[in-house]
Protein backbone atom coordinates (compact mmCIF):
# COMPACT_ATOMS: atom_id res chain seq x y z
CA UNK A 1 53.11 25.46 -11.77
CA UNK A 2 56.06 23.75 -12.01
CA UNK A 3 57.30 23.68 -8.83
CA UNK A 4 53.88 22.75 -7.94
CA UNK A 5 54.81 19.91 -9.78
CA UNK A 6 57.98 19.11 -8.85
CA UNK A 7 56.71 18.81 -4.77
CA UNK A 8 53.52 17.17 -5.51
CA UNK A 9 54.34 13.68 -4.69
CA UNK A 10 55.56 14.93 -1.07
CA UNK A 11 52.05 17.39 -0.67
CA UNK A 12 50.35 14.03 -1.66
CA UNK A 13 52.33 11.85 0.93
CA UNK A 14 51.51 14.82 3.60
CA UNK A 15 47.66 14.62 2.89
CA UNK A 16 48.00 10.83 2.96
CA UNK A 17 49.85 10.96 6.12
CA UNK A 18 47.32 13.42 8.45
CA UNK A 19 44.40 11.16 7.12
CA UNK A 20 46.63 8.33 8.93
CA UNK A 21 46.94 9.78 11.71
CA UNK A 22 43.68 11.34 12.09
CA UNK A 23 41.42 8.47 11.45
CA UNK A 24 42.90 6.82 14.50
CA UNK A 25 44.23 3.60 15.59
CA UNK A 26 42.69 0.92 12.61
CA UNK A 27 45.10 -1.37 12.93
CA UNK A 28 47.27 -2.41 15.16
CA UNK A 29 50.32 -1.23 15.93
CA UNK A 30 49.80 1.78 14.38
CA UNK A 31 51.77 3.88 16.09
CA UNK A 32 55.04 2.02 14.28
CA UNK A 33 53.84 3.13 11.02
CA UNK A 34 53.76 6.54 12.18
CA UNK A 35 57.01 7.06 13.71
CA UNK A 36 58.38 4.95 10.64
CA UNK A 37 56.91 7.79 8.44
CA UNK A 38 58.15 10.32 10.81
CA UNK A 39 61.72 9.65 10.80
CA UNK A 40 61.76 9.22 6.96
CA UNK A 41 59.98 11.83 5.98
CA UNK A 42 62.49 14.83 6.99
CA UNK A 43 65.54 12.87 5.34
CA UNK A 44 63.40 12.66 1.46
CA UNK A 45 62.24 16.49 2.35
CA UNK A 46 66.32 17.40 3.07
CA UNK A 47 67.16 15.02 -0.11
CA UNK A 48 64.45 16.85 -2.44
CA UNK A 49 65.56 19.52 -1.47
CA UNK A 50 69.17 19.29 -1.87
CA UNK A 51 68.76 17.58 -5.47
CA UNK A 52 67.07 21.40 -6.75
CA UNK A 53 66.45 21.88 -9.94
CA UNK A 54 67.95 18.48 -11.12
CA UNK A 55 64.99 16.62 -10.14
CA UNK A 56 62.74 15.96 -12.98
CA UNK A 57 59.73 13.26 -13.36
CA UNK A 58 61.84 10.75 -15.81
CA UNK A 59 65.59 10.49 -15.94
CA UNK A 60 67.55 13.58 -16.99
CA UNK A 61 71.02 14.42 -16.71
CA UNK A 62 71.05 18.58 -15.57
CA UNK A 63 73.57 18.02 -13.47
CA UNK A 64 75.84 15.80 -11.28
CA UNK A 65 74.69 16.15 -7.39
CA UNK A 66 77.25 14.74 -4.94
CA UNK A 67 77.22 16.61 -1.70
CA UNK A 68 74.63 16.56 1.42
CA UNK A 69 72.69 13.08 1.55
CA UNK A 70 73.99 12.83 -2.04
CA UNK A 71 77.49 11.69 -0.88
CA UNK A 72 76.54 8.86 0.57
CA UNK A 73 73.81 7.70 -1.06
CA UNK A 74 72.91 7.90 -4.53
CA UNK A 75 69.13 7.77 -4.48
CA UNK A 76 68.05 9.24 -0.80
CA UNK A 77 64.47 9.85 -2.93
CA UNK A 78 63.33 6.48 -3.26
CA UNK A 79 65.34 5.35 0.07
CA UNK A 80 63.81 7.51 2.58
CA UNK A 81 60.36 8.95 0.09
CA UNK A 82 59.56 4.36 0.23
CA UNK A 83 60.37 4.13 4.06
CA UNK A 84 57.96 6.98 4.81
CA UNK A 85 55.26 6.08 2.65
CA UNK A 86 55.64 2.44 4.33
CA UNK A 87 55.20 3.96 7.58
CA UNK A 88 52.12 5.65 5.77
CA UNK A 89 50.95 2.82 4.45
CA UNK A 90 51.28 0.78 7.82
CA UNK A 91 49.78 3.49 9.63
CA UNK A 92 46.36 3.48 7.89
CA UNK A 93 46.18 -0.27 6.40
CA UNK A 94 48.37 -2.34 8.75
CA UNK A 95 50.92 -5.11 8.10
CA UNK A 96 49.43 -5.76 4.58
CA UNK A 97 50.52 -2.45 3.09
CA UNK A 98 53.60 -4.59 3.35
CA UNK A 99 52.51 -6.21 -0.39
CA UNK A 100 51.58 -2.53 -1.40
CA UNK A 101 55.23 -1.05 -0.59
CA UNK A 102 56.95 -4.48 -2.23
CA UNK A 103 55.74 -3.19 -5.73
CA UNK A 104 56.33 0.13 -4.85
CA UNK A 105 59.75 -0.65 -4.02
CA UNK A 106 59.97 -2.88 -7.30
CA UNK A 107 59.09 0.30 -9.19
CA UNK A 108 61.33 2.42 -7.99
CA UNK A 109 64.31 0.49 -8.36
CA UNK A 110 63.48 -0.23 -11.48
CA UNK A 111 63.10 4.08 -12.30
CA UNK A 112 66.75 4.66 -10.33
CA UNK A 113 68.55 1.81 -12.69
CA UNK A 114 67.13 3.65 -15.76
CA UNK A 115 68.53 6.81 -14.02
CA UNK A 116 71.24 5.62 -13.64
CA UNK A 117 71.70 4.80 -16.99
CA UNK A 118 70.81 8.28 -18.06
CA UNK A 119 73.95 9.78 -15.65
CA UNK A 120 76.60 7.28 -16.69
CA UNK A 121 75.68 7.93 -20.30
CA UNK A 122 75.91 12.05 -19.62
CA UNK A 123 78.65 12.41 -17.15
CA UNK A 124 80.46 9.14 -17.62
CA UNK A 125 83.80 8.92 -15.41
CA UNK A 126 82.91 11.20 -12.89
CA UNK A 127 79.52 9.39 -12.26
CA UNK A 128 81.28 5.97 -12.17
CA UNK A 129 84.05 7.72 -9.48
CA UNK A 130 81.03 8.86 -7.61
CA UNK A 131 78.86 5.66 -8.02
CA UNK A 132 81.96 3.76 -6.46
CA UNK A 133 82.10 5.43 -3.51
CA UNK A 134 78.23 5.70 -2.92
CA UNK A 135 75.47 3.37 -1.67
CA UNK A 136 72.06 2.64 -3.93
């Protein structure tokens, strides 16, 4: 159940994504969402999967994760899991899903500060080495 869990947002974003697609051209240009959400979408699968057993729902400090998409960006999650569900979004409710993803976005930089807050506080130096020679 819990890994259920743990890949639940992405099942969600797959379901939302093949109702997108399949309910055809809405808006206008449609296709950009799509191919938006189709080059994201592989980069947050690689960075879920890469961040194992240390993801968690709220902000917990298992472990330190610095290599793969990890070395160069601290948050590949939110970076790539907000451009694909804007492609998503775009595909199946046009330019206006533009307002939609803003809060989204809002959100989750608001969830990687406190994150952030929760690694500094567990792993101290080595998270500030590794925050200053990372990207968001």
């Amino acid at each position: 159940m819990k890994t259920v869990l743990r890949w639940l947002d992405l099942v969600v974003y797959l379901v939302f994504l093949a109702f997108a697609a399949l309910s055809g051209p809405r808006v206008t240009p449609w296709y950009v969402g799509l191919c938006l959400s189709a080059a994201a979408a592989p980069w947050w699968f690689v960075a879920r999967w890469q961040l194992g057993t240390s993801f968690s729902v709220g902000p917990k400090a298992r472990q330190l994760v610095t290599r793969g998409l990890y070395s160069k960006l601290r948050h590949p999650v939110y970076v790539f899991g907000s451009l694909a569900w804007l492609g998503a979004l775009l595909a199946l409710l046009g330019w206006s899903a533009l307002i939609i993803w803003l809060v989204v976005v809002v959100i989750e930089f608001g969830r990687a500060r406190r994150e952030e807050r929760v690694l500094a506080e567990a792993f101290g130096p080595e998270y500030e080495a590794y925050r200053s020679r990372t990207w968001f």
